[in-house]
Protein backbone atom coordinates (compact mmCIF):
# COMPACT_ATOMS: atom_id res chain seq x y z
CA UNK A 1 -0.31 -11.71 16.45
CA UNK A 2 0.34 -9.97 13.17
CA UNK A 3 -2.42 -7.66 12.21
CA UNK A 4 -2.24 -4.92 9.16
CA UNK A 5 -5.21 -2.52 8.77
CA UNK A 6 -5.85 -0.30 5.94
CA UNK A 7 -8.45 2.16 5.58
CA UNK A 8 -8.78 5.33 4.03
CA UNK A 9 -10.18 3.86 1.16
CA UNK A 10 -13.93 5.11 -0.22
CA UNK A 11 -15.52 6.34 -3.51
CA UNK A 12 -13.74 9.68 -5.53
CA UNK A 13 -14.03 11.26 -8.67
CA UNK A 14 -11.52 11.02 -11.21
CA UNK A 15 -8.71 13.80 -10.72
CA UNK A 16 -9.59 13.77 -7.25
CA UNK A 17 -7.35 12.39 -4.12
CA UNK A 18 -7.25 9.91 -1.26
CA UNK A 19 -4.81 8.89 0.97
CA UNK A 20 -4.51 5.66 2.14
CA UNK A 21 -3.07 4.12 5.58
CA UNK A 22 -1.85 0.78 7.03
CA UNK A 23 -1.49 0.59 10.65
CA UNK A 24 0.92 -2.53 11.85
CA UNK A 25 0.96 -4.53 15.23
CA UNK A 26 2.53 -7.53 15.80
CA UNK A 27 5.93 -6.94 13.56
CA UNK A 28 9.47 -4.89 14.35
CA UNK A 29 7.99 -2.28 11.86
CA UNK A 30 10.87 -0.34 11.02
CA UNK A 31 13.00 -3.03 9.70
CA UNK A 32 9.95 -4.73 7.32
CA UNK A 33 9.66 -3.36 3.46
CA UNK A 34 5.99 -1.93 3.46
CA UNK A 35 4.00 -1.98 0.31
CA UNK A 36 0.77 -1.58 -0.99
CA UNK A 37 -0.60 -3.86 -3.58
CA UNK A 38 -4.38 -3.75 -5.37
CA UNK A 39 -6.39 -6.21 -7.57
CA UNK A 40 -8.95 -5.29 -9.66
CA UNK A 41 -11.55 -7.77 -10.69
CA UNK A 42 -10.32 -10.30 -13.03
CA UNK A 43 -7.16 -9.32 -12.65
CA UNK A 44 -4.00 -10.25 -10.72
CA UNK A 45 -2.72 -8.82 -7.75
CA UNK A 46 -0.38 -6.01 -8.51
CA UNK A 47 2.91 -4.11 -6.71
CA UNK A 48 1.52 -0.22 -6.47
CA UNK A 49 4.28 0.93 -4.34
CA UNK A 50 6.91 -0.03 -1.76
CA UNK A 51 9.57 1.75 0.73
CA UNK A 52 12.28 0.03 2.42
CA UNK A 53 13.17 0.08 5.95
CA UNK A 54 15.65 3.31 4.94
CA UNK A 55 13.04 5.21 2.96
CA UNK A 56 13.93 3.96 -0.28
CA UNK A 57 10.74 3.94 -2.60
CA UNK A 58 9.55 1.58 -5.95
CA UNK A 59 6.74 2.09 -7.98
CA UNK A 60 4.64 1.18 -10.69
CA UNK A 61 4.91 2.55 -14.08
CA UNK A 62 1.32 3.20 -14.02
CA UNK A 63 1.34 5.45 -10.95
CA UNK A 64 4.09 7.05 -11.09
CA UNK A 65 4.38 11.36 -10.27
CA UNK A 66 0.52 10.78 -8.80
CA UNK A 67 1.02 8.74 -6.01
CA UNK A 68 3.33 8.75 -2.54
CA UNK A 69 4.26 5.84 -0.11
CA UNK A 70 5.77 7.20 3.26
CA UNK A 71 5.99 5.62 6.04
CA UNK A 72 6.21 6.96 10.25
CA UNK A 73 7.84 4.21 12.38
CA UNK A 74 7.29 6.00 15.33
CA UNK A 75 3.49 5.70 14.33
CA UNK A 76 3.95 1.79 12.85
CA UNK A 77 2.32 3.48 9.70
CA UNK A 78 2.53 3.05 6.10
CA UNK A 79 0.68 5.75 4.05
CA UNK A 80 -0.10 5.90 0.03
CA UNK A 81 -1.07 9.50 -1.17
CA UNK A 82 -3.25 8.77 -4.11
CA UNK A 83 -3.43 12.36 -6.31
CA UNK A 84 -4.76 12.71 -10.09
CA UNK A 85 -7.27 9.55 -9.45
CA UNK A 86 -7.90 7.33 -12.29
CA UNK A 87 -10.67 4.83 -13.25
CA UNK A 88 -8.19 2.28 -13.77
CA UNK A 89 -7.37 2.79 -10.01
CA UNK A 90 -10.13 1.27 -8.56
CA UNK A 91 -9.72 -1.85 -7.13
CA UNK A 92 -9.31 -3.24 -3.70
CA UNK A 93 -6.21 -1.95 -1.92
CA UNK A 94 -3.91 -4.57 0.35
CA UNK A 95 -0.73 -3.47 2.67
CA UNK A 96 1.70 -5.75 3.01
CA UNK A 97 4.79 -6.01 5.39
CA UNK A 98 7.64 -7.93 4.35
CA UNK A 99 11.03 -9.40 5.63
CA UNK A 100 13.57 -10.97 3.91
CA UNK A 101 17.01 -12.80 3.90
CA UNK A 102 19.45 -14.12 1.66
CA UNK A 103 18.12 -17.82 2.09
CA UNK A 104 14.39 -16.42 1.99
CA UNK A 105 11.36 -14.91 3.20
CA UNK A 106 11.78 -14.18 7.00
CA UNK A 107 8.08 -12.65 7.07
CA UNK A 108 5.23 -11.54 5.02
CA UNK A 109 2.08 -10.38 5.86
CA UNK A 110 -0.92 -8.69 4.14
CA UNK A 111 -4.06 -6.65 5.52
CA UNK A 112 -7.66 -7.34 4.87
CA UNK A 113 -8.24 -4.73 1.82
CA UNK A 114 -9.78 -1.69 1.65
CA UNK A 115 -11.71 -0.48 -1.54
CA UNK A 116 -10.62 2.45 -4.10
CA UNK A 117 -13.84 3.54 -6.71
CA UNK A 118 -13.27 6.01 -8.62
CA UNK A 119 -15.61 7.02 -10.84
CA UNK A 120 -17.80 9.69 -11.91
């Protein structure tokens, strides 16, 4: 079975910090792209940040030089560092674990969400 769990997640004030993690079971982790994704209400889902299997790291526009995916195979964790904290950040948080090949998707996977406020 194929389980992602976030947590971390919680209530902050804007400027402040929270870091994020997704623990994996279930999937070779180190090969997968890990990413975290969030969806505020009313609006669609959204990339925040990936890393591939060789460190190699995308982001959005909008959170770019304040937040940080890494990733510890050894640990089957993905982390996102959240710094400089936004209102426009909250929204529910979602890891997701994915594998692909030329012909298509080989595996995808998501977590159950964990909730970002942040507000003052």
């Amino acid at each position: 079975q194929v389980q992602l769990v976030e947590s971390g997640g919680g209530l902050v004030q804007p400027g402040g910090s929270l870091r994020l993690s997704c623990a994996a079971s279930g999937i070779l982790f180190r090969i997968y792209t890990m990413g975290w994704y969030r969806q505020a209400p009313g609006k669609q889902r959204e990339l925040v940040a990936n890393i591939t299997n060789d460190g190699t790291t995308n982001f959005a526009d909008s959170v770019k030089g304040r937040f940080t995916i890494s990733r510890d195979n050894a640990k089957n964790t993905v982390y996102l560092q959240m710094n400089s904290l936004k209102p426009e950040d909250t929204a529910a948080y979602y890891c997701n674990a994915n594998l692909g090949s030329p012909r298509g998707v080989i595996g995808d996977y998501w977590g159950q969400g964990t909730q970002v406020t942040v507000s003052s």
